[in-house]
C-alpha atoms as a PDB file:
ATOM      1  CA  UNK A   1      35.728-123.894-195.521  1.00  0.00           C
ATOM      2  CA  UNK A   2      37.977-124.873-192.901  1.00  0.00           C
ATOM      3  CA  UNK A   3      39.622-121.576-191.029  1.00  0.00           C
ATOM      4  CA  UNK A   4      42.685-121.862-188.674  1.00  0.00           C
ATOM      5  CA  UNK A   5      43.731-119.296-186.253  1.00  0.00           C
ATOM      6  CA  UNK A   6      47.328-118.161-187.479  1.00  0.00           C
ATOM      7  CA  UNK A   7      47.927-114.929-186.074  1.00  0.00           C
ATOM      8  CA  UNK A   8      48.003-114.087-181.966  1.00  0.00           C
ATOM      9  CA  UNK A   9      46.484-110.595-181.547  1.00  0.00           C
ATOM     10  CA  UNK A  10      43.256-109.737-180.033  1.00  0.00           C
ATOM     11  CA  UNK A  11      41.894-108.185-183.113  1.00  0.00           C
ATOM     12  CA  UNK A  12      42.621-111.347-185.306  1.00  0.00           C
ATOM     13  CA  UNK A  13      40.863-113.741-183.015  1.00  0.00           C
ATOM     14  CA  UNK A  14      37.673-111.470-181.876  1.00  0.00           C
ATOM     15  CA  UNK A  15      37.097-111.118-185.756  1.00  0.00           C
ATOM     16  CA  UNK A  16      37.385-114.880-185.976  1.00  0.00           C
ATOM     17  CA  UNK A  17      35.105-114.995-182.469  1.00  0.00           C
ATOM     18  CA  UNK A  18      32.589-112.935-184.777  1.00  0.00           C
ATOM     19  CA  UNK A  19      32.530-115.090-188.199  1.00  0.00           C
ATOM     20  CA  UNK A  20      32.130-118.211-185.961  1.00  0.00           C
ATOM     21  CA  UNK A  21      27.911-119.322-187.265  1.00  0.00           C
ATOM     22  CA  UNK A  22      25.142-119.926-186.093  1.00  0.00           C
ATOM     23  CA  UNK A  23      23.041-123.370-187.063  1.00  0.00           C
ATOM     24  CA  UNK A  24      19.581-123.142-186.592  1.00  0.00           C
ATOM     25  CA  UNK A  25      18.136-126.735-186.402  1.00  0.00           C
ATOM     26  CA  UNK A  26      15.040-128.080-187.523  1.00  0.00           C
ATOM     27  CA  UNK A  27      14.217-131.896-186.084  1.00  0.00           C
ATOM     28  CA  UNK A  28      11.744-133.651-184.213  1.00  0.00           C
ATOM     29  CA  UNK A  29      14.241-134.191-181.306  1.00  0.00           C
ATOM     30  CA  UNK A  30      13.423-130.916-179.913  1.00  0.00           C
ATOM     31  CA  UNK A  31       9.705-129.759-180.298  1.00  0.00           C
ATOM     32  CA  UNK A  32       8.611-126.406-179.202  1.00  0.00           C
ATOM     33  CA  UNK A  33      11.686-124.947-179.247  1.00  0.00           C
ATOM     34  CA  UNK A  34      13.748-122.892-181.487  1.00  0.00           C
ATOM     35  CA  UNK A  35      17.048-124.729-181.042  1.00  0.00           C
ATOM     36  CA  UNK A  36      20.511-123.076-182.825  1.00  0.00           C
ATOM     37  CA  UNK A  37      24.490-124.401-181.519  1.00  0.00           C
ATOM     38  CA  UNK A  38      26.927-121.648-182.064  1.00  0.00           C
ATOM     39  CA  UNK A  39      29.585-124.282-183.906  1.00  0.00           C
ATOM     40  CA  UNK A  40      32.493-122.635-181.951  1.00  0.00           C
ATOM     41  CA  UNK A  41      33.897-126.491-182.646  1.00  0.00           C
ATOM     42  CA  UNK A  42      34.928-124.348-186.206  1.00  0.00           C
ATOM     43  CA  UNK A  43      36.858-121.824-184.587  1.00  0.00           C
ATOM     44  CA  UNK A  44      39.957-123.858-185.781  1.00  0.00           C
ATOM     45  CA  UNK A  45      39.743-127.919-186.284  1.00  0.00           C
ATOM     46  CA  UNK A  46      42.324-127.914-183.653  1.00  0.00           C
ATOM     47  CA  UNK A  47      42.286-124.912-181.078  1.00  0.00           C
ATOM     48  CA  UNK A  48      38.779-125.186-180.866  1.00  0.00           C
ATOM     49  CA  UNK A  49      35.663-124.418-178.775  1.00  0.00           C
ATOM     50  CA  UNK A  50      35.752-122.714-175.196  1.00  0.00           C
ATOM     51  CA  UNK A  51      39.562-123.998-174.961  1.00  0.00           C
ATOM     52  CA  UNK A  52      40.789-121.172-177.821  1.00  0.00           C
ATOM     53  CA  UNK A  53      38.742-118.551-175.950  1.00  0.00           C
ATOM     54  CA  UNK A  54      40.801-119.235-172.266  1.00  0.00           C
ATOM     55  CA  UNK A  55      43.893-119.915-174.346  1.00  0.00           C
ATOM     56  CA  UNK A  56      44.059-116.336-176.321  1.00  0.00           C
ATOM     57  CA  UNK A  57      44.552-114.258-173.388  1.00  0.00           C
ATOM     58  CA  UNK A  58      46.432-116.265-171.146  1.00  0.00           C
ATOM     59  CA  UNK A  59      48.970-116.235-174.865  1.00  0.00           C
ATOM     60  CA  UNK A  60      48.727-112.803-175.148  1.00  0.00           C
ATOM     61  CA  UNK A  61      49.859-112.196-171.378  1.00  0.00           C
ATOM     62  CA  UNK A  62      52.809-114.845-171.591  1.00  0.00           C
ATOM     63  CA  UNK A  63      54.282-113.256-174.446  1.00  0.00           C
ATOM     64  CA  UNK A  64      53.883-109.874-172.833  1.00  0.00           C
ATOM     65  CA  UNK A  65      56.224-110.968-170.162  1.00  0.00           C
ATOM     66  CA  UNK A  66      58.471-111.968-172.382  1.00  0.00           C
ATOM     67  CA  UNK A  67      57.786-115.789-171.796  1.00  0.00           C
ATOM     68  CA  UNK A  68      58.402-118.638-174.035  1.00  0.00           C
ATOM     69  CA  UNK A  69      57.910-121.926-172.425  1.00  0.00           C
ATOM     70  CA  UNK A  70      54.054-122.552-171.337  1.00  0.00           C
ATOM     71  CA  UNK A  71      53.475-125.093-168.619  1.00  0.00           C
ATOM     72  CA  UNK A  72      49.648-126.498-168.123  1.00  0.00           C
ATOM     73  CA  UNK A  73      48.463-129.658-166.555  1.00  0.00           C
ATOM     74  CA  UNK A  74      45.683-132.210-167.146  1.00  0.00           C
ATOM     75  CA  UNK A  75      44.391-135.985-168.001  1.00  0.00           C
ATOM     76  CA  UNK A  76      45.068-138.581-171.152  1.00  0.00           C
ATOM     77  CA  UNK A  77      42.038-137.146-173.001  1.00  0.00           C
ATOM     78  CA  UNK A  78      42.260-133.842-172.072  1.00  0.00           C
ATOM     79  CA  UNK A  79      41.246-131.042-174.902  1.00  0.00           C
ATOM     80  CA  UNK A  80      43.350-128.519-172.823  1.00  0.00           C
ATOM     81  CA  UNK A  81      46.176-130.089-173.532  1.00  0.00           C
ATOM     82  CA  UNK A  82      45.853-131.090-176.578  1.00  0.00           C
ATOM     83  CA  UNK A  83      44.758-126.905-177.843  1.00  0.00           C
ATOM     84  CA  UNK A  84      47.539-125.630-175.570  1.00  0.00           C
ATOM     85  CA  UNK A  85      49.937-127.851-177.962  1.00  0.00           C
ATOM     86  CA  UNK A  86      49.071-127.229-181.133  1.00  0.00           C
ATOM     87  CA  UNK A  87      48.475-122.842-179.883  1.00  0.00           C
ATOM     88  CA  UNK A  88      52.546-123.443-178.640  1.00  0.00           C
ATOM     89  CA  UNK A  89      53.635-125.038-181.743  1.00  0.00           C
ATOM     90  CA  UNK A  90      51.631-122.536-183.562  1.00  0.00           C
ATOM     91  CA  UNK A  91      52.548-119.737-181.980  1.00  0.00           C
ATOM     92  CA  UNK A  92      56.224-120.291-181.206  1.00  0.00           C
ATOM     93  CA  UNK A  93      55.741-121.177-177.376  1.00  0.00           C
ATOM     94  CA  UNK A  94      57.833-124.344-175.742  1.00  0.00           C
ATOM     95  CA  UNK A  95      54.916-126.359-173.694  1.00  0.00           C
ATOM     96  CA  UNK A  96      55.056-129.077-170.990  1.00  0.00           C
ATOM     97  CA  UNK A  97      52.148-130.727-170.072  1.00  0.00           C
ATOM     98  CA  UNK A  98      52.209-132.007-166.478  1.00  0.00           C
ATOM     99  CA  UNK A  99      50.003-135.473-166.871  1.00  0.00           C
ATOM    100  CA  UNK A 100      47.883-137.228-164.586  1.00  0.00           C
ATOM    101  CA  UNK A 101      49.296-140.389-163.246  1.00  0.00           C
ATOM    102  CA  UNK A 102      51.890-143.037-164.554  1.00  0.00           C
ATOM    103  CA  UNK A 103      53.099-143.321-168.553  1.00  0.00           C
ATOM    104  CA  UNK A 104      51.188-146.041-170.289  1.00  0.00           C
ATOM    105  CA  UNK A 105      52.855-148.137-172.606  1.00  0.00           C
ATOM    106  CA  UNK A 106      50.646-146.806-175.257  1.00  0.00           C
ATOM    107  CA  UNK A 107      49.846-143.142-175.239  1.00  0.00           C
ATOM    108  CA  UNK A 108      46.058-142.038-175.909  1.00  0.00           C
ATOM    109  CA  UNK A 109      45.410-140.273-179.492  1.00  0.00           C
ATOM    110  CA  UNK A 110      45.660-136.966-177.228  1.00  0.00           C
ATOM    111  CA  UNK A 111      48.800-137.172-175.951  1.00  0.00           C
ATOM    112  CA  UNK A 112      50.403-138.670-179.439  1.00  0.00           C
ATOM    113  CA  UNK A 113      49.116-135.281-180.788  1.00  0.00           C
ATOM    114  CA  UNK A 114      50.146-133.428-177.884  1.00  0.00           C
ATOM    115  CA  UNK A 115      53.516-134.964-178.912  1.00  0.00           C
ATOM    116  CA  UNK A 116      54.031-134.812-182.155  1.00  0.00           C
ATOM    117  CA  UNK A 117      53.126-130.504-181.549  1.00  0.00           C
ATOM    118  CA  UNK A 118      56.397-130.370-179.490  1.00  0.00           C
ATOM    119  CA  UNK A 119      54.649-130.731-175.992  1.00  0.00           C
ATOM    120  CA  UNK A 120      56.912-132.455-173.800  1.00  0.00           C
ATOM    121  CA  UNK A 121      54.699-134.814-171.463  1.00  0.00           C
ATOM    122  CA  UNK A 122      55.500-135.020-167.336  1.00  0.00           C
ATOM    123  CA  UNK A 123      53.936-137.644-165.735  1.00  0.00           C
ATOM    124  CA  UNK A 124      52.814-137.250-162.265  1.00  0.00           C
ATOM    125  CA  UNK A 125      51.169-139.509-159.488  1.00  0.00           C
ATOM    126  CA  UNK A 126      47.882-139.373-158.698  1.00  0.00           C
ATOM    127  CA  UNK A 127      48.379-138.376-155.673  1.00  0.00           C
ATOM    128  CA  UNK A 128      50.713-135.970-156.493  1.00  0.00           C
ATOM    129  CA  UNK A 129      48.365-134.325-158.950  1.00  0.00           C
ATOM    130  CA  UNK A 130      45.541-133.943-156.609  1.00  0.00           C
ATOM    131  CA  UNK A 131      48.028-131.321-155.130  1.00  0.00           C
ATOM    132  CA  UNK A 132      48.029-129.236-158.594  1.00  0.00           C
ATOM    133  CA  UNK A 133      46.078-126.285-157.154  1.00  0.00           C
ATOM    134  CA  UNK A 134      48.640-125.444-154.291  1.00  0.00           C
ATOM    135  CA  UNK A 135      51.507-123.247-154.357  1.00  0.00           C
ATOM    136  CA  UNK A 136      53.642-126.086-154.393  1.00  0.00           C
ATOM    137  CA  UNK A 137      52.551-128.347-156.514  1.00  0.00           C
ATOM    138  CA  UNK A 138      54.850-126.947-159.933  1.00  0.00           C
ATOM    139  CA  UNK A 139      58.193-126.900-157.602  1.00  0.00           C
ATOM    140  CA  UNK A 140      57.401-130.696-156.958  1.00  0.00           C
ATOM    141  CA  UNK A 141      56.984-131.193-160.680  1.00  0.00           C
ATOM    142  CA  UNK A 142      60.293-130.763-160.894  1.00  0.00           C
ATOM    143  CA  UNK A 143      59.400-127.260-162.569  1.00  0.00           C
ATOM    144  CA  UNK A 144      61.016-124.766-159.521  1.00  0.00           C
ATOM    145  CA  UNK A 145      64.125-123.578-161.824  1.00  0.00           C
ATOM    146  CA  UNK A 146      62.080-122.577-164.898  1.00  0.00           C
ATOM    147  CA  UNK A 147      61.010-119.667-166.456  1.00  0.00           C
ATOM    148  CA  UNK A 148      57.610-120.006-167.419  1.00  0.00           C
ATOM    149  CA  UNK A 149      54.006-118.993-167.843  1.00  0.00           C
ATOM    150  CA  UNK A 150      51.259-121.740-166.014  1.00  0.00           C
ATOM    151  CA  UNK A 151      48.049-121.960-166.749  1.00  0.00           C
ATOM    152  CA  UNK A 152      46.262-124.253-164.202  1.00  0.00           C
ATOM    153  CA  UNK A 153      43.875-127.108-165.397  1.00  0.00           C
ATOM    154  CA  UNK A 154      41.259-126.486-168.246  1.00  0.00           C
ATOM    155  CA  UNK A 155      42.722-123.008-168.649  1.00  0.00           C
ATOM    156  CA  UNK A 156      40.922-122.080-165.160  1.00  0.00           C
ATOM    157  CA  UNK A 157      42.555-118.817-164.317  1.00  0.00           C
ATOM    158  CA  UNK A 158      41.780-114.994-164.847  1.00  0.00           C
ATOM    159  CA  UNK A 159      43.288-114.975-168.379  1.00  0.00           C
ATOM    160  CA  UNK A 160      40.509-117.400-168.891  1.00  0.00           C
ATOM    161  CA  UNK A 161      37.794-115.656-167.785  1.00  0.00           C
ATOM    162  CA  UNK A 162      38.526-112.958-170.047  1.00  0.00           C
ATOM    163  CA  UNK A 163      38.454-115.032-172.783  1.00  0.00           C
ATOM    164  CA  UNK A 164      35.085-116.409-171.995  1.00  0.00           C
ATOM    165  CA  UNK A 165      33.809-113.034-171.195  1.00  0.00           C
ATOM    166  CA  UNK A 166      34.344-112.050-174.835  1.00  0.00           C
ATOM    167  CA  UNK A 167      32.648-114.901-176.352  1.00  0.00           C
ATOM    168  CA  UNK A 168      29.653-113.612-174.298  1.00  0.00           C
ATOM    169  CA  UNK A 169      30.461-110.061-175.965  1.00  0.00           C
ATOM    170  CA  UNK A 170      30.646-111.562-179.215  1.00  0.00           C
ATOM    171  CA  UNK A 171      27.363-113.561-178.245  1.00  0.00           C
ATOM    172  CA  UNK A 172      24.961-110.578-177.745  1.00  0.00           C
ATOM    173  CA  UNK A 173      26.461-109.185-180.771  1.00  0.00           C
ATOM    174  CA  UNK A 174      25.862-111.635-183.247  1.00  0.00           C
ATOM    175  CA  UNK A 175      23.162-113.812-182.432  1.00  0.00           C
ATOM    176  CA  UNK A 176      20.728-114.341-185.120  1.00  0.00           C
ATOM    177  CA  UNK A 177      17.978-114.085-182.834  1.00  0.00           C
ATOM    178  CA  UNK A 178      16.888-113.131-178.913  1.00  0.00           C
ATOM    179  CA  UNK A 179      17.624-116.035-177.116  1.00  0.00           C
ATOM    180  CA  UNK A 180      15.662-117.413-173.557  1.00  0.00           C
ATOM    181  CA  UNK A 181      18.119-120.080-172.311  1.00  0.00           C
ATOM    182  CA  UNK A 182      21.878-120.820-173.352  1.00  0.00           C
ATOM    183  CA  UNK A 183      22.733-124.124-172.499  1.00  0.00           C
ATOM    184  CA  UNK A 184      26.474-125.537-172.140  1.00  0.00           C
ATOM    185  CA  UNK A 185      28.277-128.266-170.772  1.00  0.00           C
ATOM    186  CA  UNK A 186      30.524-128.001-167.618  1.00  0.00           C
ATOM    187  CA  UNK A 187      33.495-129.358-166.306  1.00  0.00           C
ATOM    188  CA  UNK A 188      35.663-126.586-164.347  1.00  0.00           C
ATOM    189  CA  UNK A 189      32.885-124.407-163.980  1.00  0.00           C
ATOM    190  CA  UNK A 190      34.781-121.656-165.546  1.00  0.00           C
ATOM    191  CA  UNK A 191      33.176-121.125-169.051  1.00  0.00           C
ATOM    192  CA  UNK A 192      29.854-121.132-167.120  1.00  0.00           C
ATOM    193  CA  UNK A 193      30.676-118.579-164.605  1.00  0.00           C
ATOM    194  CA  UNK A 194      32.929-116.252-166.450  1.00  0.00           C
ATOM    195  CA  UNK A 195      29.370-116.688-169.374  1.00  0.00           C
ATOM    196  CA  UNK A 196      27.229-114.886-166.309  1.00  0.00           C
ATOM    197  CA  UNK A 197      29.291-111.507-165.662  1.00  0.00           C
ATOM    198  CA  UNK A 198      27.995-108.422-168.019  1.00  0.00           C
ATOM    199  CA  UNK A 199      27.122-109.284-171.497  1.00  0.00           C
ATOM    200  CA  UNK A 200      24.809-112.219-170.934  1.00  0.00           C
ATOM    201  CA  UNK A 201      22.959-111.495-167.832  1.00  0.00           C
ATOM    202  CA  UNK A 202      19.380-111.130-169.411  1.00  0.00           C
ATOM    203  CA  UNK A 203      19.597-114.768-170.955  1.00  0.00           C
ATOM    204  CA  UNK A 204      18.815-117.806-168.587  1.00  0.00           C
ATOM    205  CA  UNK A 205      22.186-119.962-168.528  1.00  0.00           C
ATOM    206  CA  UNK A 206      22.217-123.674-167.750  1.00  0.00           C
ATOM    207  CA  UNK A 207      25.281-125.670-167.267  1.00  0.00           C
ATOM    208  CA  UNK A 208      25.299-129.239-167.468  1.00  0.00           C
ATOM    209  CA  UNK A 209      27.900-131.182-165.209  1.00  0.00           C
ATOM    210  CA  UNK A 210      29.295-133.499-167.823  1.00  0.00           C
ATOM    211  CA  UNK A 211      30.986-135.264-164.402  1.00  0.00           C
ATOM    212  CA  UNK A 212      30.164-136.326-160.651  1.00  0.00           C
ATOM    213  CA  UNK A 213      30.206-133.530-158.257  1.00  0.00           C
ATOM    214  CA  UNK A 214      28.134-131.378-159.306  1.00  0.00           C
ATOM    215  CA  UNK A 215      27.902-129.407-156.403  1.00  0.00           C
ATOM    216  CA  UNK A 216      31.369-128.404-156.600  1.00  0.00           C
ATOM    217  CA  UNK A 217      31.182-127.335-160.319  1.00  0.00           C
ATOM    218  CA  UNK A 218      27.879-125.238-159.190  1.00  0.00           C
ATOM    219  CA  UNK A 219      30.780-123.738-156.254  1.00  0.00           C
ATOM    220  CA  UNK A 220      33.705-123.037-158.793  1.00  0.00           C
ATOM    221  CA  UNK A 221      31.284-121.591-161.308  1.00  0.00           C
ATOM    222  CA  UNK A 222      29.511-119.274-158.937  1.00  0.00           C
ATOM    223  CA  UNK A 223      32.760-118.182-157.349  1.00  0.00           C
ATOM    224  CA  UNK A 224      34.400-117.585-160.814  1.00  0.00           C
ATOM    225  CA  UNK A 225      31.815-115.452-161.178  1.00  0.00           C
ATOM    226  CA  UNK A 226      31.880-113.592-158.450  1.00  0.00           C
ATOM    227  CA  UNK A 227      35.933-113.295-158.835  1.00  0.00           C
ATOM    228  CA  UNK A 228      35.774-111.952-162.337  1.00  0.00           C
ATOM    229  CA  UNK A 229      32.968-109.076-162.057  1.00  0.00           C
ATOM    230  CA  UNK A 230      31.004-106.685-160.018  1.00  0.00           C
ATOM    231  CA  UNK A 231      28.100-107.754-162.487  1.00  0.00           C
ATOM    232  CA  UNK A 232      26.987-111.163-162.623  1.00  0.00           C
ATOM    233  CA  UNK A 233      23.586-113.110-162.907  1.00  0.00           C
ATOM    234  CA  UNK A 234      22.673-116.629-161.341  1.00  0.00           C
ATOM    235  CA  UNK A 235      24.517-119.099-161.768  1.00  0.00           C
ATOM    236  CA  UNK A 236      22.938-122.495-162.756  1.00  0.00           C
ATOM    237  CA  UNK A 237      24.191-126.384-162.748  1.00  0.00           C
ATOM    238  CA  UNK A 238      21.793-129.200-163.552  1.00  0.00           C
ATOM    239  CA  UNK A 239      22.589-132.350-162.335  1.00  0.00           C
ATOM    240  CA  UNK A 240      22.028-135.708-163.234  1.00  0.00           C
ATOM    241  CA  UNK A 241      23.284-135.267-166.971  1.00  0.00           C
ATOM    242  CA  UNK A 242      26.670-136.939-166.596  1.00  0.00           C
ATOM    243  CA  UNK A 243      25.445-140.214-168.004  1.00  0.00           C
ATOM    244  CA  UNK A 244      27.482-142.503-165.335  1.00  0.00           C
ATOM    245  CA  UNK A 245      30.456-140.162-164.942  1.00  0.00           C
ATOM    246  CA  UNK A 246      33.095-138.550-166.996  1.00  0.00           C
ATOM    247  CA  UNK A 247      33.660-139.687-170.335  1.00  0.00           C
ATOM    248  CA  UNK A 248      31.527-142.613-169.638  1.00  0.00           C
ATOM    249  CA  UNK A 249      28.246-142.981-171.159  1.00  0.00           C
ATOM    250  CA  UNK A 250      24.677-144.590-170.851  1.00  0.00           C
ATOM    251  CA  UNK A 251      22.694-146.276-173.064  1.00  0.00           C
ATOM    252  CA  UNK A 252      20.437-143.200-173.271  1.00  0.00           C
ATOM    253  CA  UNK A 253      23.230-141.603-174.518  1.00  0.00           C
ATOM    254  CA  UNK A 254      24.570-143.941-176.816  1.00  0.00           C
ATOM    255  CA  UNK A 255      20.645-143.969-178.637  1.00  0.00           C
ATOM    256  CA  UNK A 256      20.703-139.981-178.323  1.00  0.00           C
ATOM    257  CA  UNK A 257      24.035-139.818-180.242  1.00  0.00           C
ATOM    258  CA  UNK A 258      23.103-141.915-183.190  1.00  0.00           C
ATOM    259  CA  UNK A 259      19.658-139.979-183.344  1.00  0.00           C
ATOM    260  CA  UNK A 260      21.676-136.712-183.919  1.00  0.00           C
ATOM    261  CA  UNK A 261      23.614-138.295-186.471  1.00  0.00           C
ATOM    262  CA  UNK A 262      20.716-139.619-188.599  1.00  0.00           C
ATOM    263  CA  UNK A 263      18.882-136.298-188.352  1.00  0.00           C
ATOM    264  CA  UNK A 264      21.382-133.178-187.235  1.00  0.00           C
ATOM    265  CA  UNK A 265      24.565-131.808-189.057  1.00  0.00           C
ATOM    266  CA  UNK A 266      26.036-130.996-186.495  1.00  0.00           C
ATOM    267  CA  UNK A 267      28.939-133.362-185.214  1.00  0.00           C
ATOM    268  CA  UNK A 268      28.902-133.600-181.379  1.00  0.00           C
ATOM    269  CA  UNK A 269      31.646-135.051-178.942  1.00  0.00           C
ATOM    270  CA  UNK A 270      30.397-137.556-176.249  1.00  0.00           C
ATOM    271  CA  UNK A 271      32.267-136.313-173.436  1.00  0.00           C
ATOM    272  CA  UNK A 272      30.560-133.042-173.253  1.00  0.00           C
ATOM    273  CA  UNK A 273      28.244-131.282-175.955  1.00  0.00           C
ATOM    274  CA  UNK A 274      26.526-134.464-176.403  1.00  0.00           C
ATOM    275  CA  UNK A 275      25.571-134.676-173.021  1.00  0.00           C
ATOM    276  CA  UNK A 276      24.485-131.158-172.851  1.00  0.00           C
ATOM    277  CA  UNK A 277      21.794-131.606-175.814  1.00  0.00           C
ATOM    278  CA  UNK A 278      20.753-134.418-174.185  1.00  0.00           C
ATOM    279  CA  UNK A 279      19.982-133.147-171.107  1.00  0.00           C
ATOM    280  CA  UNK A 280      18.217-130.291-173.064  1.00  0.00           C
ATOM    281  CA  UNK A 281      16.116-132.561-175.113  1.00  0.00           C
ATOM    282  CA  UNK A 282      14.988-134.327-171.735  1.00  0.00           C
ATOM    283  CA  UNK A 283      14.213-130.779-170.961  1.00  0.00           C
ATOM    284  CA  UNK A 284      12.111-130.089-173.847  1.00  0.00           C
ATOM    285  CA  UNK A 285      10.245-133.485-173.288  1.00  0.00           C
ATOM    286  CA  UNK A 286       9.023-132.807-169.643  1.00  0.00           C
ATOM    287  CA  UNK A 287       7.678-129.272-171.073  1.00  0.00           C
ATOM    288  CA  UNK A 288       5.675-130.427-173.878  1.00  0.00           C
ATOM    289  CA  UNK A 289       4.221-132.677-170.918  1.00  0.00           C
ATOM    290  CA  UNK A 290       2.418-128.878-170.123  1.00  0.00           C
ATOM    291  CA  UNK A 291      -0.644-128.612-172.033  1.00  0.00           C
ATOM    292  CA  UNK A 292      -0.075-126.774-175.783  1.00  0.00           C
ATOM    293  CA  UNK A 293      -1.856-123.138-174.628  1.00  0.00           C
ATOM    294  CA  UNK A 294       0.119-122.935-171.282  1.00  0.00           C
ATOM    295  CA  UNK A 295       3.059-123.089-173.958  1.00  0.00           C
ATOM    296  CA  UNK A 296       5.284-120.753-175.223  1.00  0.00           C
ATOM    297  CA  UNK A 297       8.503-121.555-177.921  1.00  0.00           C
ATOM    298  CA  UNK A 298      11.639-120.167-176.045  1.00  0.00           C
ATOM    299  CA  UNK A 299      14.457-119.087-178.731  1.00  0.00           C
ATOM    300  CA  UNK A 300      17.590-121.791-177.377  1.00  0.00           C
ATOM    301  CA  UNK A 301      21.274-121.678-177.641  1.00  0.00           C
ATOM    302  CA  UNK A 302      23.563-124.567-176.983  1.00  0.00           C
ATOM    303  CA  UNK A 303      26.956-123.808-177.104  1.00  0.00           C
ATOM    304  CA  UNK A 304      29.644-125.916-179.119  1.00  0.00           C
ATOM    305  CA  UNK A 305      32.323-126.266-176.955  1.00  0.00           C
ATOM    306  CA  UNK A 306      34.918-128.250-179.646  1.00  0.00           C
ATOM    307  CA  UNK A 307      36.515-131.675-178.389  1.00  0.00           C
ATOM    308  CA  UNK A 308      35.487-133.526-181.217  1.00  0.00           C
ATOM    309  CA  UNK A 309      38.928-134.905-181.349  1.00  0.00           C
ATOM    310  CA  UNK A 310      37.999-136.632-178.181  1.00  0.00           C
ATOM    311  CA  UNK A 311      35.489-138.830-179.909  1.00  0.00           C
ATOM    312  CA  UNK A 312      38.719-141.497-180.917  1.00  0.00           C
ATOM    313  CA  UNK A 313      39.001-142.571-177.095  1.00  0.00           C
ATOM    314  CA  UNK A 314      36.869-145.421-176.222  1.00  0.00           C
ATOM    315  CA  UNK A 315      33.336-144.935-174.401  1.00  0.00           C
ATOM    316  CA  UNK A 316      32.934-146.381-171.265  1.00  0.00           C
ATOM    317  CA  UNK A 317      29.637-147.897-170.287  1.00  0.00           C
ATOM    318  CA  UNK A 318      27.575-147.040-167.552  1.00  0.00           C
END
């Protein structure tokens, strides 16, 4: 059954955070391990994964203030962009979507969504948009005389972290069993930081940098972390899982991805869970390398981060 998220209250979408299940999956592609993926890609078909969880508060606050216009930035396949139009159209918010670099004849599926849900699209330079975390960057958007609520780049802000922090909540509330590891992929670093503060401390939490520069995903996720709470565990990014770079892939990948389809129900996007499993099956390979009575099977979560809409842009090969 398909569900949607059609009312913006707290209450409305923690009981939707709560009904969100748990697949527990049974395949040879990951021995010794008790493997489930919290599908949080059924959220809602469209505001889906971690992107509805920085979205609801960041909402909330905008229409406490009496906003009605919401203002976010980000690429030609962002999933960002493409939740934070259908949650304005939804919701009764304006949005503008400041995009990196020049119009293309041809818009990608994203943006003809983003569209057709009443975003209006702003097209920056490169250059320009490499500026989008300073104070000035909006005013030289051509946004300076507007009235409007911002939320930066892959809903990175506190409103975000709050969001994220009550999927972890909902997490060690519902989980079907004790988990060892919870494994995710990463691009801001926000979903993995914000994941380490409180509620999930006791589980081991790897990220997986789904892009190049690693290093500075490891330093935005630690120091979301440290930003958001007094109370916050390690904070963990494994490299070499991007696969050649964002939203490119390898041939491991490409092999990986039909595997899963031929013996997992679980649909995955390329540009980020998919990479995140696979680095987690290479995982599981190297430790049933240990011999069978050093062993012991670890309880695993991988987190569902949505995006499957993503999976109609074209793969670039590494």
């Amino acid at each position: 059954m398909i569900r949607y998220l059609t009312e913006l209250s707290l209450e409305a979408f923690t009981e939707a955070a709560r009904n969100v299940p748990y697949q527990q999956i049974d395949s040879d592609l990951f021995p010794g391990i008790d493997l489930w993926v919290r599908r949080d890609d059924l959220i809602d078909p469209l505001i889906s994964g971690n992107k509805a969880y920085k979205l609801i508060y960041n909402l909330l606050e905008a229409r406490e203030q009496g906003k009605d216009t919401i203002v976010t930035c980000g690429g030609a396949w962002s999933n960002h962009i493409h939740a934070s139009a259908v949650a304005g159209q939804r919701f009764g918010f304006k949005t503008i979507g400041i995009i990196r670099g020049e119009r293309p004849p041809v818009l990608s599926a994203m943006l003809q969504d983003a569209e057709r849900f009443g975003m209006e699209l702003r097209f920056v330079s490169r250059s320009l948009y490499r500026q989008r975390d300073k104070p000035e960057f909006l005013m030289q958007a051509g946004l300076a005389d507007m009235d409007y609520w911002y939320i930066p780049e892959g809903g990175a802000n506190l409103e975000g972290v709050k969001g994220v922090q009550m999927l972890a909540k909902v997490i060690r509330d519902t989980s079907p069993v004790a988990f060892h590891e919870c494994w995710l992929p990463c691009g801001t670093g926000l979903t993995l930081g914000a994941l380490t503060c409180g509620s999930l401390r006791s589980v081991e939490l790897r990220g997986v940098a789904v892009l190049k520069g690693e290093a500075a995903i490891q330093q935005a996720a630690t120091g979301w972390s440290q930003k958001s709470s007094k109370e916050f565990g390690s904070v963990q990014v494994l490299a070499g899982g991007h696969c050649g770079g964002y939203a490119r892939v390898d041939q491991a990948l490409i092999e990986f991805i039909s595997s899963c389809q031929e013996q997992i129900s679980v649909p995955l996007d390329w540009v980020y869970v998919a990479k995140a499993a696979l680095k987690l099956k290479k995982s599981v390979d190297s430790r049933n390398k240990i011999p069978l009575q050093a062993q012991e099977q670890i309880n695993v979560l991988l987190l569902h981060t949505g995006g499957l809409q993503g999976n109609r842009g074209r793969m670039v090969a590494f």
